[in-house]
Protein backbone atom coordinates (compact mmCIF):
# COMPACT_ATOMS: atom_id res chain seq x y z
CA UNK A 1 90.25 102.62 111.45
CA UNK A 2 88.27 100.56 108.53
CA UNK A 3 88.04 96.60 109.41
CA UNK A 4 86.43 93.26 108.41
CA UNK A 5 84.39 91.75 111.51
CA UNK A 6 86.97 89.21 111.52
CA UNK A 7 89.78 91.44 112.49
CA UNK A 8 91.41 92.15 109.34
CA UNK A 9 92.63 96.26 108.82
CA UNK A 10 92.06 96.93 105.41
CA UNK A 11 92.57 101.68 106.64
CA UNK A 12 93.75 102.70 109.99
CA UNK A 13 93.87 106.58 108.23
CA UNK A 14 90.42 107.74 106.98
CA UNK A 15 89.72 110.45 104.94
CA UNK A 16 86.05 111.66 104.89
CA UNK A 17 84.65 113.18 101.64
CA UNK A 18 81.16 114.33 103.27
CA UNK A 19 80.16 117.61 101.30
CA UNK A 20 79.36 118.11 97.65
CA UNK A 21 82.08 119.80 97.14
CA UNK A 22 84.48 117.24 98.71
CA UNK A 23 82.51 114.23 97.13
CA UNK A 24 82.94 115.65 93.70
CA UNK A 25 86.71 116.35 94.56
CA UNK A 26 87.53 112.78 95.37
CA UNK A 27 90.76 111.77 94.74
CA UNK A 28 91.25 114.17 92.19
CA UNK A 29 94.54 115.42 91.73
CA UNK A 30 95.33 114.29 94.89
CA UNK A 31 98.30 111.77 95.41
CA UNK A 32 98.46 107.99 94.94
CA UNK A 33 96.70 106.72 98.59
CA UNK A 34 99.14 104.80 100.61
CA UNK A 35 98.84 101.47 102.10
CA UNK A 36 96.20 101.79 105.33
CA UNK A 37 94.85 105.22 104.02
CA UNK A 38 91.20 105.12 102.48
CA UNK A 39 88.54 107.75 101.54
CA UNK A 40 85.29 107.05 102.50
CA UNK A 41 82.44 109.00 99.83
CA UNK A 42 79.21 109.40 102.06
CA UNK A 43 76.34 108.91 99.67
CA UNK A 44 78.18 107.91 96.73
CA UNK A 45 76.29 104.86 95.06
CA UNK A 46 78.84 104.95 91.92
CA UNK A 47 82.43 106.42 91.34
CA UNK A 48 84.29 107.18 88.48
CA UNK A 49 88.53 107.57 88.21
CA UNK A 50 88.38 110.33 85.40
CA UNK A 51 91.54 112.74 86.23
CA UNK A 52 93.27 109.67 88.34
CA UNK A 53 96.41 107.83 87.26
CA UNK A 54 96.48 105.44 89.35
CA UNK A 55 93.98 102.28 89.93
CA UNK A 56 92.26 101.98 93.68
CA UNK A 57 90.02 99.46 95.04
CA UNK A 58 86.68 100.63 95.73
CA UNK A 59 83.93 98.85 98.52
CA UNK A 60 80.53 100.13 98.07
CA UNK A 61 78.55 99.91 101.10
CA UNK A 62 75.18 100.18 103.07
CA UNK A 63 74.08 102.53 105.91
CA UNK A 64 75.69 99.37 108.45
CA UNK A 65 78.25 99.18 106.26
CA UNK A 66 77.50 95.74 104.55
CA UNK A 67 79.55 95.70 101.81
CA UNK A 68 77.62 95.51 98.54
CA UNK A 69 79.55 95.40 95.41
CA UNK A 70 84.00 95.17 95.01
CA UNK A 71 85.73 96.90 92.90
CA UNK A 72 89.80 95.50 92.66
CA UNK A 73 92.19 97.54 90.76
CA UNK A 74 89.44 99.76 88.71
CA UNK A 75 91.92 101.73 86.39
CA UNK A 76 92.31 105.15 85.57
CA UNK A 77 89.20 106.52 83.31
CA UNK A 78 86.62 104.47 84.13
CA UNK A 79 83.33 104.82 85.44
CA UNK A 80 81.96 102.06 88.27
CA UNK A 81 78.28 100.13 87.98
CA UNK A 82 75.32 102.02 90.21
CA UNK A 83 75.35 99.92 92.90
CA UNK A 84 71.49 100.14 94.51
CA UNK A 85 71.19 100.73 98.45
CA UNK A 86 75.54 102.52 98.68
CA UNK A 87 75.76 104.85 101.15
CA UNK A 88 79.46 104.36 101.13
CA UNK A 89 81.96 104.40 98.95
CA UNK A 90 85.49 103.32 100.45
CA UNK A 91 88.51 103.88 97.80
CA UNK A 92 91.58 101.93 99.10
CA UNK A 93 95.12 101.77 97.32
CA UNK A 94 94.68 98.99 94.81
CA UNK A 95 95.10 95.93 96.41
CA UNK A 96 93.84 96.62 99.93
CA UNK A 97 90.69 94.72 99.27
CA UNK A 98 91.76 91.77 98.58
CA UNK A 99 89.62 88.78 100.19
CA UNK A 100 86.78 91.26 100.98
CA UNK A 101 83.67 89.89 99.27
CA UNK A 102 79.96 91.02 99.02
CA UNK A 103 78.19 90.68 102.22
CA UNK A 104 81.26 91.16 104.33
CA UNK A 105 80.33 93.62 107.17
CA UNK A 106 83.05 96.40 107.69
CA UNK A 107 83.43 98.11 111.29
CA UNK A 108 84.33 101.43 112.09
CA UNK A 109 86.59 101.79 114.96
């Protein structure tokens, strides 16, 4: 489960795209995320939506999972900013990240 400090559940299903193979897959071809799943990208400072059609929500975040840069409803063929220091990228069902700003710290339960 993916939350704000304060409480809020933005995932309680996480996906894990860990290897190269996996982080280059993404959300590829796969189905439109429902509400409370997420992928998390380990080491994944920028993400693009080429092949997607559907808009998510992305969080990029540090290594204590500081959230660095929001991304609401980035559409389908589009490539996101580098965002300096990500270790994470979190892509959410457009939407779920609503109220989550930069400097929000996320916890992993």
């Amino acid at each position: 489960m993916l939350s704000t400090r304060s409480g809020r559940v933005l995932a309680e299903h996480l996906r894990w795209a860990r290897s190269p193979a996996a982080r280059r897959r993404g959300l590829l071809g796969a189905p439109q995320l429902e509400a409370g799943e997420a992928l998390v990208i380990a080491g994944a400072p920028q993400v693009h939506t080429f092949g997607m059609r559907y808009p998510i929500d992305v969080l990029f975040c540090s290594s204590d999972w500081t959230v660095l840069h929001v991304v609401h409803s980035m559409k389908p063929r589009r490539v996101s900013r580098w965002v300096r220091r990500a270790r994470y990228a979190v892509e959410m069902p457009a939407g779920a990240a609503a109220g989550v700003k930069r400097g929000d710290v996320l916890e992993l339960r």
